[in-house]
Protein backbone atom coordinates (compact mmCIF):
# COMPACT_ATOMS: atom_id res chain seq x y z
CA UNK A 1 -15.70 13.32 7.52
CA UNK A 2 -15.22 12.09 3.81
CA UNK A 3 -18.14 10.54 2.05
CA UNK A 4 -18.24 8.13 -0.62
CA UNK A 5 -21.91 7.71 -2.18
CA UNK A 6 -23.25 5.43 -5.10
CA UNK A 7 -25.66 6.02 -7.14
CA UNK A 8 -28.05 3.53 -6.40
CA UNK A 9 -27.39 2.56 -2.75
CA UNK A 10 -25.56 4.61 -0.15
CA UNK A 11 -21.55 3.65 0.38
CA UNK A 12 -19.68 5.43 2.75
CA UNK A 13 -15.91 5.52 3.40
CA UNK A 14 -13.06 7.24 4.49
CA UNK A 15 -14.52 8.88 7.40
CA UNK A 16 -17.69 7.50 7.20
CA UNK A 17 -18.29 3.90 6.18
CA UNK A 18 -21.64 2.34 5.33
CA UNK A 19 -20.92 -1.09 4.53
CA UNK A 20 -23.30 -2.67 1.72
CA UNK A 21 -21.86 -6.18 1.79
CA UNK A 22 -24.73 -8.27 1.87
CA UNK A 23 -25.27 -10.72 -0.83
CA UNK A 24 -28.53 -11.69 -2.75
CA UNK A 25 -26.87 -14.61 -4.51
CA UNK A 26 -23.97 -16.87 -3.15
CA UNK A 27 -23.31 -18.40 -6.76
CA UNK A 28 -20.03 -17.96 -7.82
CA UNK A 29 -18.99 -16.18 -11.08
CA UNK A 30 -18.38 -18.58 -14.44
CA UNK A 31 -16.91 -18.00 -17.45
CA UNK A 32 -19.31 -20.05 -20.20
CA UNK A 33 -19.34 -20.34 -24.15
CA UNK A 34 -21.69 -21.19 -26.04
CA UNK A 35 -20.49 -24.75 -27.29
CA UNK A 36 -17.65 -26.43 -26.00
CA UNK A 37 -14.43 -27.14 -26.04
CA UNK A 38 -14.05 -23.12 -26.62
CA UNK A 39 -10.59 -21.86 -27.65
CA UNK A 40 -10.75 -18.26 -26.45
CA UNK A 41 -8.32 -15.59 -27.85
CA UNK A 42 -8.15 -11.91 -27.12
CA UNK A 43 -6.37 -8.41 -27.97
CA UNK A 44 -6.02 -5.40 -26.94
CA UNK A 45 -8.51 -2.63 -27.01
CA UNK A 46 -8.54 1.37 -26.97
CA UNK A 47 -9.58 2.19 -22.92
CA UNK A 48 -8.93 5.70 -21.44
CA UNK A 49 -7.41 6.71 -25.22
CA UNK A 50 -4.83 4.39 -25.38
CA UNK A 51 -4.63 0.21 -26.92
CA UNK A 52 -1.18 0.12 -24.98
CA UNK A 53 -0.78 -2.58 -22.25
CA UNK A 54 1.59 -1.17 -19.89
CA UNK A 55 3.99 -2.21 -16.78
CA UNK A 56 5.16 0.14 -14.63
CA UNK A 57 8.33 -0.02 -11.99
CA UNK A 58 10.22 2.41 -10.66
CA UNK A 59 11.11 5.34 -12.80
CA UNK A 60 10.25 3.06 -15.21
CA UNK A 61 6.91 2.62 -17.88
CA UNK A 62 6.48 -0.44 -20.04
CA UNK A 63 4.58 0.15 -23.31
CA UNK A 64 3.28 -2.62 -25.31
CA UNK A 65 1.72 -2.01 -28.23
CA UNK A 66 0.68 -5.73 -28.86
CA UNK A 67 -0.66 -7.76 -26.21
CA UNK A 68 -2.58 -11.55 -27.43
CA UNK A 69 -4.13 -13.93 -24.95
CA UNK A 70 -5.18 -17.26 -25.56
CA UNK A 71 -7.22 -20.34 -23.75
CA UNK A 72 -9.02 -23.06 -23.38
CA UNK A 73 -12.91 -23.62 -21.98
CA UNK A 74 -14.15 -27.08 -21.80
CA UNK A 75 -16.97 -26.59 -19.90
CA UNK A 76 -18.97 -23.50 -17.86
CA UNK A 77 -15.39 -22.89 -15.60
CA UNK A 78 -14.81 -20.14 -12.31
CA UNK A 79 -11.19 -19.75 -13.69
CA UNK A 80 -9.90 -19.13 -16.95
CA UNK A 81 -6.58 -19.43 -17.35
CA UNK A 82 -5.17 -17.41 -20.24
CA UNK A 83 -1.50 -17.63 -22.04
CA UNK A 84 -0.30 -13.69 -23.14
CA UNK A 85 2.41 -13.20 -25.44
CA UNK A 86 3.49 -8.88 -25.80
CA UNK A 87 5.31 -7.72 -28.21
CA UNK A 88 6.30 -4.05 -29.49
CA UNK A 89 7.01 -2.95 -26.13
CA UNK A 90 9.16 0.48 -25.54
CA UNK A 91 10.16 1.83 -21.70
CA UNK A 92 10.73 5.33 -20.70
CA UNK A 93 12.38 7.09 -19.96
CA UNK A 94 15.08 6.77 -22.91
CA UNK A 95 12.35 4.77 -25.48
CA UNK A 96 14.11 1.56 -24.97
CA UNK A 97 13.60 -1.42 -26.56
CA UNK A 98 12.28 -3.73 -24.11
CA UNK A 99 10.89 -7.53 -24.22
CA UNK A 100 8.30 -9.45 -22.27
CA UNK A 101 9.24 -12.74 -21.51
CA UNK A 102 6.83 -14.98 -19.99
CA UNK A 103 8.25 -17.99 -19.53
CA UNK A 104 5.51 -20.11 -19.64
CA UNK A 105 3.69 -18.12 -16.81
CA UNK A 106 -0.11 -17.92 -17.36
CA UNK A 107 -2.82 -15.36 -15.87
CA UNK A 108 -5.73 -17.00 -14.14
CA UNK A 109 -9.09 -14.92 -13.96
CA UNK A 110 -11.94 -16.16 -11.09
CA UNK A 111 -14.39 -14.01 -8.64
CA UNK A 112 -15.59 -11.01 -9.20
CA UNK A 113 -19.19 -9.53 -8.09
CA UNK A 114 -21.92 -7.96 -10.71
CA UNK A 115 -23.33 -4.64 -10.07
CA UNK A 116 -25.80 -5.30 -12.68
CA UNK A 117 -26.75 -7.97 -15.66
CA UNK A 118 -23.33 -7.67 -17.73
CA UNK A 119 -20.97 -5.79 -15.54
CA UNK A 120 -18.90 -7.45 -13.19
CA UNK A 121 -15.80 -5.73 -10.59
CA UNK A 122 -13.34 -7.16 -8.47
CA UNK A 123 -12.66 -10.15 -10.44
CA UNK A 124 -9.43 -12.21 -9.25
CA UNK A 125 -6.21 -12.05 -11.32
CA UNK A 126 -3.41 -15.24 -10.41
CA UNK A 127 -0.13 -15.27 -12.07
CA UNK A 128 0.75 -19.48 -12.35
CA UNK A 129 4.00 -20.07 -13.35
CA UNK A 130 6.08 -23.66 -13.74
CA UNK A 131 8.41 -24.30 -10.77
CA UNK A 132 11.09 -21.74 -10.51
CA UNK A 133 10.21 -19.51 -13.07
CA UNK A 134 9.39 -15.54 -13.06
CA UNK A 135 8.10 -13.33 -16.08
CA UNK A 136 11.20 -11.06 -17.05
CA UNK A 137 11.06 -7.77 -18.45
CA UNK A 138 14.23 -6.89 -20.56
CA UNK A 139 15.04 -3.05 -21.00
CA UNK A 140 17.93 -2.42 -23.66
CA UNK A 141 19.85 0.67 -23.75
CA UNK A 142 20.15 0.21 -27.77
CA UNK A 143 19.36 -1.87 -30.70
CA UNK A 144 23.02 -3.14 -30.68
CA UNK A 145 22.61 -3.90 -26.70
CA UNK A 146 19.09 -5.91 -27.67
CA UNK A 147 20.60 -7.97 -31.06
CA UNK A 148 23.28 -8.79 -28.16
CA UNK A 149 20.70 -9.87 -25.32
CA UNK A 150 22.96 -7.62 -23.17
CA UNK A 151 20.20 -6.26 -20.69
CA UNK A 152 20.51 -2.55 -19.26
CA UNK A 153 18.29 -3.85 -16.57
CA UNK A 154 15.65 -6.51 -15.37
CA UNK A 155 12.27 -6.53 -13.82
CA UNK A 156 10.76 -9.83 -12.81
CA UNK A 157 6.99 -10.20 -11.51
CA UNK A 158 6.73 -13.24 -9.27
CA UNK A 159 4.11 -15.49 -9.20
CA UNK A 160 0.76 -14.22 -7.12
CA UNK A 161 -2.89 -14.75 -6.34
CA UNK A 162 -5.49 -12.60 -5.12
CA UNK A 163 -4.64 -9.21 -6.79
CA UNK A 164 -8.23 -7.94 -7.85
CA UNK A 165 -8.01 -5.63 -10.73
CA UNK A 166 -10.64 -7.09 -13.22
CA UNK A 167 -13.71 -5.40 -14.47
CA UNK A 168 -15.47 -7.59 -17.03
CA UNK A 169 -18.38 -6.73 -19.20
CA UNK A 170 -20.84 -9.09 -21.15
CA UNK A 171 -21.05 -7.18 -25.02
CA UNK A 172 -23.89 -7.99 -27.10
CA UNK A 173 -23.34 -8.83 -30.58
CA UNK A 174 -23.62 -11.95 -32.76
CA UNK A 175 -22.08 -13.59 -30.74
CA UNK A 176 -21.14 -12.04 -27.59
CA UNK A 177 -18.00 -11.53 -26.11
CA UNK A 178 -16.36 -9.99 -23.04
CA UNK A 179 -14.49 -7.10 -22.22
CA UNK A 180 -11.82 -7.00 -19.62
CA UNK A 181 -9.96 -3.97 -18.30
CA UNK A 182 -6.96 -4.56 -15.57
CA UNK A 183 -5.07 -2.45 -13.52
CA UNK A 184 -3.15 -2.92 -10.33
CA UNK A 185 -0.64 -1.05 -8.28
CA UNK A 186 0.37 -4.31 -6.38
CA UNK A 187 2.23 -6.63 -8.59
CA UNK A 188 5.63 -8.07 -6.99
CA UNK A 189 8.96 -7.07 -8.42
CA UNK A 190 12.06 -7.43 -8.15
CA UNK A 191 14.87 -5.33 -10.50
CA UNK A 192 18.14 -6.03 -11.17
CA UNK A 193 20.81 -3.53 -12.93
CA UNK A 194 20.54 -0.40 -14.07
CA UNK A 195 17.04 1.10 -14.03
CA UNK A 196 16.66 1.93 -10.01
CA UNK A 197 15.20 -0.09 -7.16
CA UNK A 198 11.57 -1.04 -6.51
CA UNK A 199 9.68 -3.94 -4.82
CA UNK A 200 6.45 -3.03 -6.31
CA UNK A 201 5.07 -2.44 -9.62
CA UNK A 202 1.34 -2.08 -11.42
CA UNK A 203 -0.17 -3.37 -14.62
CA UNK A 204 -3.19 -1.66 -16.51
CA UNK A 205 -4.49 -2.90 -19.90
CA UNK A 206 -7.99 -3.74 -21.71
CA UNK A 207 -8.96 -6.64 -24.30
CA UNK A 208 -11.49 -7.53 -25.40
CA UNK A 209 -12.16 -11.84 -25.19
CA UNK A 210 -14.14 -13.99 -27.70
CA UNK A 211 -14.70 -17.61 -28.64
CA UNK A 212 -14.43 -20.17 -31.06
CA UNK A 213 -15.54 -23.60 -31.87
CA UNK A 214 -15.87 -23.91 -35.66
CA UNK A 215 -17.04 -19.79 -36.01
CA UNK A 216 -17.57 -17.96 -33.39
CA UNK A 217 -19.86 -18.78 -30.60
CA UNK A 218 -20.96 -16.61 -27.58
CA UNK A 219 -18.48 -15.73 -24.73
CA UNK A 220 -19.93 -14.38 -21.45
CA UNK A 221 -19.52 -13.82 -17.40
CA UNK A 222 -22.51 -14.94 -15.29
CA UNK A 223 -23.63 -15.50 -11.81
CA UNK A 224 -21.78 -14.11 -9.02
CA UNK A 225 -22.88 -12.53 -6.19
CA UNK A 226 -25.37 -9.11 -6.54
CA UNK A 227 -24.68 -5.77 -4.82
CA UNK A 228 -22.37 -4.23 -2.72
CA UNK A 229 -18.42 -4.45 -2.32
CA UNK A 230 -15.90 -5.47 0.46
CA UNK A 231 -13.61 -2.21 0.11
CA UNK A 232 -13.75 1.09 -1.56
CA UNK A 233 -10.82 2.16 -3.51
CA UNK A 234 -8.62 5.38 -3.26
CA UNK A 235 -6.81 7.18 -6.27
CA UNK A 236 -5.43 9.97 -6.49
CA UNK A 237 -2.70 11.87 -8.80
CA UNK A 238 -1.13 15.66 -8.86
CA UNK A 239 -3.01 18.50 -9.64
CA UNK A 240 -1.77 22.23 -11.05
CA UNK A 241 -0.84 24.13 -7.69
CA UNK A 242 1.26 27.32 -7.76
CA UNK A 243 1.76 27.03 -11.48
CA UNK A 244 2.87 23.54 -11.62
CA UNK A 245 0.92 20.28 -11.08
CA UNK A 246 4.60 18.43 -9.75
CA UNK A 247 5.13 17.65 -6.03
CA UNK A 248 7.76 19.53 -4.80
CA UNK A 249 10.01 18.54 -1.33
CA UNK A 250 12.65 20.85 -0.01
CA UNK A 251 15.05 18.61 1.58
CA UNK A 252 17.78 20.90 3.38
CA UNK A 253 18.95 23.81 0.91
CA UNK A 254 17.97 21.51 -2.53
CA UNK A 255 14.71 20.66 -4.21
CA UNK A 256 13.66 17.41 -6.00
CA UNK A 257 10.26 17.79 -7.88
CA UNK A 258 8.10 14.73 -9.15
CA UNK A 259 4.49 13.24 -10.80
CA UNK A 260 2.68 11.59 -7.89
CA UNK A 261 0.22 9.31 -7.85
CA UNK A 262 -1.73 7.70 -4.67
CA UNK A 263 -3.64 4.68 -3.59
CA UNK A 264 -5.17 3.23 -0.48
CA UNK A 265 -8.37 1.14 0.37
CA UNK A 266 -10.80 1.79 3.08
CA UNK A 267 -12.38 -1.81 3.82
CA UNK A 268 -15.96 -1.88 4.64
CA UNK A 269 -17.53 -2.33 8.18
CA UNK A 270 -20.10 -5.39 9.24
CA UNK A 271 -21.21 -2.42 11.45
CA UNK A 272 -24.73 -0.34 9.71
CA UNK A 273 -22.52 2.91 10.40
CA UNK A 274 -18.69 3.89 11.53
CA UNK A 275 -17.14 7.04 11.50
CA UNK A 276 -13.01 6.65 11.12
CA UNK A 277 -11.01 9.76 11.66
CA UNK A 278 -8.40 9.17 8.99
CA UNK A 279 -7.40 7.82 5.43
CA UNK A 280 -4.39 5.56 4.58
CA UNK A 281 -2.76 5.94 1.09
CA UNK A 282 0.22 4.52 -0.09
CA UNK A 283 2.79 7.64 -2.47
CA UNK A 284 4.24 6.68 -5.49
CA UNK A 285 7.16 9.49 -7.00
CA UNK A 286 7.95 9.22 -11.03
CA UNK A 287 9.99 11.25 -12.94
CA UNK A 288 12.06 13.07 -10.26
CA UNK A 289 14.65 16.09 -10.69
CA UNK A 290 16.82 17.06 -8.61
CA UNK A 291 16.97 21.14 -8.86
CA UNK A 292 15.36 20.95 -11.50
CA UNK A 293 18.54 19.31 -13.83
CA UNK A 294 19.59 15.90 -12.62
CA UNK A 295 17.43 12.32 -12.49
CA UNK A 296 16.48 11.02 -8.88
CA UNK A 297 14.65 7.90 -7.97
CA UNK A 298 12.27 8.04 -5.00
CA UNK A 299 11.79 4.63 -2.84
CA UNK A 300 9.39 4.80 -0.25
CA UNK A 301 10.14 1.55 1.17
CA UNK A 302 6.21 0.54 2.39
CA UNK A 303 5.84 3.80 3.49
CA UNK A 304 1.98 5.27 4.22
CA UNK A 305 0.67 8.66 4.52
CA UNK A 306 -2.35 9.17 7.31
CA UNK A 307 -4.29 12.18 6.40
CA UNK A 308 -6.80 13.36 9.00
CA UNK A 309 -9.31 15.79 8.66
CA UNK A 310 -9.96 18.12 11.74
CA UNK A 311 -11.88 20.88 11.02
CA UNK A 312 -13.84 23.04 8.67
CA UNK A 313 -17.10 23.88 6.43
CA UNK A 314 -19.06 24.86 3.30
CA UNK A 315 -16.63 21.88 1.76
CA UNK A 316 -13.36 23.29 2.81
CA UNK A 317 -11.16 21.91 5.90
CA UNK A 318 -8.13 21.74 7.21
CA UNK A 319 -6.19 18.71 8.98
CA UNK A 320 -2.69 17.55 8.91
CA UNK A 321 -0.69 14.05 7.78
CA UNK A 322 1.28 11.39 9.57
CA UNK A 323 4.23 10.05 7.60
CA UNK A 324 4.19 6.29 8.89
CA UNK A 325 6.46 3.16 7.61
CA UNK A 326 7.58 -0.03 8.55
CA UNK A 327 9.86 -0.33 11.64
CA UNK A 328 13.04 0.65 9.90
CA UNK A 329 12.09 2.05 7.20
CA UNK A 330 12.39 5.34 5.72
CA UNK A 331 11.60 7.18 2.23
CA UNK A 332 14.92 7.38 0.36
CA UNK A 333 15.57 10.09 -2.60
CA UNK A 334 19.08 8.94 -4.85
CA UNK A 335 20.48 11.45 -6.98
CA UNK A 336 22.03 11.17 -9.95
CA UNK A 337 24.89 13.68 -12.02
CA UNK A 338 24.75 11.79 -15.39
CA UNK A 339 22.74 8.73 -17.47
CA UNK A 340 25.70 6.71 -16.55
CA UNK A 341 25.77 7.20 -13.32
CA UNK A 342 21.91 6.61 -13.03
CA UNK A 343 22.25 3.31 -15.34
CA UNK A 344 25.13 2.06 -12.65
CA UNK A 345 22.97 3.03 -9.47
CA UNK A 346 25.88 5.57 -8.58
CA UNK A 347 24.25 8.04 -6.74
CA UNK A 348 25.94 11.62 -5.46
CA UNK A 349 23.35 11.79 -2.90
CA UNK A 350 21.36 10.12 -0.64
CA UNK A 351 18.59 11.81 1.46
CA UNK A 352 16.74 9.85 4.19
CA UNK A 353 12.84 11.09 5.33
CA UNK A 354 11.72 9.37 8.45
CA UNK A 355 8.52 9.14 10.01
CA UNK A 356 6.53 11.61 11.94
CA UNK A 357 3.22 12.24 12.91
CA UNK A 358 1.42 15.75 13.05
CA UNK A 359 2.56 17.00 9.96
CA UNK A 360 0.83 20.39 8.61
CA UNK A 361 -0.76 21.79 7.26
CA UNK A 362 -3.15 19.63 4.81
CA UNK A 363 -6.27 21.59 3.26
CA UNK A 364 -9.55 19.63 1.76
CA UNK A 365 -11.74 20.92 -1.10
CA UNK A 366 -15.00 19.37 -2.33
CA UNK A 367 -14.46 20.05 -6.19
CA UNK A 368 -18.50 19.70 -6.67
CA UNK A 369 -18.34 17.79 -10.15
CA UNK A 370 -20.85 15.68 -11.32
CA UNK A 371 -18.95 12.07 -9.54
CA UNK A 372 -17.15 14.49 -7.00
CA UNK A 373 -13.72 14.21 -5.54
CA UNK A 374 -11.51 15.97 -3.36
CA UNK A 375 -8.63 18.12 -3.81
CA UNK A 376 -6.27 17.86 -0.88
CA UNK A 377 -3.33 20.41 -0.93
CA UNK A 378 -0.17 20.00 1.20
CA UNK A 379 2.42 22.60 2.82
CA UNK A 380 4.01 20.25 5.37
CA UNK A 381 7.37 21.33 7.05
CA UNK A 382 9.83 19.69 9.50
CA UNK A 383 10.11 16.60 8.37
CA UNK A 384 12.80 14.78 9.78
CA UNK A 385 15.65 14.47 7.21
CA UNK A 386 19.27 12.78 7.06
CA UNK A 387 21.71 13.90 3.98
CA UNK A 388 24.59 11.34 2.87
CA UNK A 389 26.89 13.17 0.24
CA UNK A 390 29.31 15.59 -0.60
CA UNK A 391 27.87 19.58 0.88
CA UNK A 392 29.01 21.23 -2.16
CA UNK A 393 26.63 19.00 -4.28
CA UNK A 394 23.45 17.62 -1.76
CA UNK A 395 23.70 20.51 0.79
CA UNK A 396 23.15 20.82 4.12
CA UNK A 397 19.71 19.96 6.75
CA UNK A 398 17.91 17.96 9.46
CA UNK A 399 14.32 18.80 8.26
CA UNK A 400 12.23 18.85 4.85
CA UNK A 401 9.24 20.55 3.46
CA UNK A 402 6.47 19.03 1.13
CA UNK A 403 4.41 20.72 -0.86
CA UNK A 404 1.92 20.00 -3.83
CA UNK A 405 -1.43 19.29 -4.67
CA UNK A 406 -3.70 16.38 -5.58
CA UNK A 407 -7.41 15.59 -6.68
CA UNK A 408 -8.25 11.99 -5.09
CA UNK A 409 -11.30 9.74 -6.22
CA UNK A 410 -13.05 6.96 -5.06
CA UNK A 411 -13.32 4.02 -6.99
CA UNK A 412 -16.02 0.52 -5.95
CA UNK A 413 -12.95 -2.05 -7.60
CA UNK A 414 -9.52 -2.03 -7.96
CA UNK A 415 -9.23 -1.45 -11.24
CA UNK A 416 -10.66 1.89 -11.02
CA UNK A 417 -13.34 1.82 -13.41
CA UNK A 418 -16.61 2.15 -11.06
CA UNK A 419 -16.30 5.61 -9.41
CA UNK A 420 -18.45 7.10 -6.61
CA UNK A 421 -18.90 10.22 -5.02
CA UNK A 422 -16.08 11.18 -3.19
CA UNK A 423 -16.43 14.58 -0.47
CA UNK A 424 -15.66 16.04 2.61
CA UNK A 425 -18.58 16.56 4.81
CA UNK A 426 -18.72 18.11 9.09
């Protein structure tokens, strides 16, 4: 079983769940100043060693290295709804100019539950936008292409509500203000043109909030409910295995190699106690090669790997992986022979991984640091594969192997910032 344990109160998930979801308060969280009306403006802040706001999507990262918010409080308010503008933004591959266009689209920031006097997680991020409108991301394959406002590509985010990736935290200081980090891995997009395929994107940035009303007057996040959490959060990215932290999948006779990152979220039970056998998270491939030369995109169309864990001791086990998706669906890996071809989505080949369960084998380590985690390790073969393109090039096969290595943490909020004791336990 996998345990997940707090610090000050037991939480356990995965494959043991303890839910701690009752509530001392019902009050709801509020965003207050300390005279009103408040304008409120924020920037950026260093968080994890970088100030950069950043959109991911795709192959592709969004770098901004100026990111301004701005609102309005006329009284003690559950939402506040704040106007962004980012500018300086650069995408990779290729360091391409790239704009941020909001389009009158605002972010609105409710909920949220405090684990102590300042410190809230979970808060509620809404993107409102006016009636037809989308924020558009603009990636330009040159200076000439951007004086032109001829777009290599497009990435809109569509309007949503409900994402959860806010921690906020009530600084002291004369006056106060509030700190907010963000990051999700569930933002809705849709591309168009030449920078690959994707439905779903992620956002991570800090800033830090403060208010005005003739000077500056006190900012700060109070009420909301006290102690425990609805869901428990999994992350997880590559590790060094075999002298190289990248994933690696053998599909036929070729290779394509990649970063990976994971996510999933084990909900809590209303039961005192449940033991689940298995973990959901959701695979996300960047930067893919294919033998080692040529740039591939990786969609995995809403597919989920299942990792169970069977048996084992002494914090290492052994279990195996279901690769599950939508009816439908499958993963698909596009290969591309030149920057041309990849800007015009001309692929040379396709290859097709379907589902299948009983995949092996998957090992589990306890690493033992101080906020532990687990490092799972994967050697799975005969996966069912499908190759579309010319032999000479994509080769020949019906089956794939996976194999690679990644530490995975557990995480009380979305935005990753609360982590708990993640191991594997009998």
């Amino acid at each position: 079983m996998i345990h997940i344990r707090k610090t000050l109160g037991l939480l356990v998930i995965a494959l043991m769940v303890v839910s701690g979801a009752t509530a001392a308060s019902a009050s709801a969280v509020e965003f207050t100043a300390g005279k009103y009306p408040a304008t409120i403006t924020g920037q950026q802040i260093e968080y994890e060693g970088s100030s950069k706001h950043v959109f991911r999507a795709g192959d592709n990262k969004i770098s901004c290295s100026q990111a301004y918010f701005e609102g309005t409080l006329t009284k003690a308010s559950t939402e506040l709804t704040l106007g962004t503008i980012y500018s300086t933004c650069v995408a990779t591959p290729g360091n391409r100019q790239t704009t941020v266009q909001m389009n009158g689209c605002d972010f609105v920031l409710s909920g949220g539950k405090t684990t102590g006097a300042n410190h809230y997680v979970n808060g509620l991020t809404k993107l409102e936008c006016p009636v037809g409108k989308v924020v558009e991301i603009k990636i330009f394959a040159s200076p000439t292409k951007h004086f032109e406002a001829k777009a290599l590509c497009t990435i809109q985010v569509s309007p949503f509500e409900g994402l959860t990736p806010n921690t906020y935290t009530n600084v002291a200081g004369s006056p106060a203000d509030v700190q907010i980090f963000s990051r999700t891995a569930r933002l809705p997009v849709a591309m168009a043109g030449a920078c690959g395929t994707a439905t779903t994107g992620s956002y991570e940035g800090a800033r830090t909030l403060t208010a005005h009303n003739l000077g500056n007057v006190e900012l700060a996040v109070k009420g909301g409910e006290e102690g425990g959490f609805s869901s428990t959060e999994i992350a997880g990215q590559q590790v060094e295995h075999e002298k190289s932290s990248r994933h690696r999948l053998t599909l036929g006779i070729r290779e394509v190699s990649c970063e990976a990152l994971f996510n999933g979220t084990v909900e809590a039970s209303p039961e005192k106690e449940v033991k689940p056998n298995a973990i959901t998270v959701s695979p996300t491939y960047r930067n893919c090669v294919f033998q080692g030369v040529y740039p591939t995109t990786v969609t995995t169309n809403g597919c989920d790997f299942l990792f169970h864990v069977k048996n084992g001791s002494e914090g290492h086990f052994t279990g195996s992986m279901d690769l599950k998706c939508p009816a439908g669906a499958v993963i698909e890996f596009r290969v591309y022979t030149s920057t041309a071809n990849h800007e015009a989505d001309n692929a040379g080949c396709r290859f097709r991984l379907s589902p299948k369960e009983g995949l092996g084998a998957i090992t589990y380590e306890n690493t033992g640091e101080q906020l532990d985690d687990v490092r799972i390790t994967t050697s799975l073969s005969g996966i069912p594969l499908e190759v579309i393109g010319p032999l000479v090039f994509c080769g020949l096969g019906t089956s794939a192997a996976y194999t690679g290595a990644s530490t995975v943490r557990g995480y009380t909020d979305e935005a990753l910032t609360d982590q708990v004791d993640l191991t594997v336990a009998p």
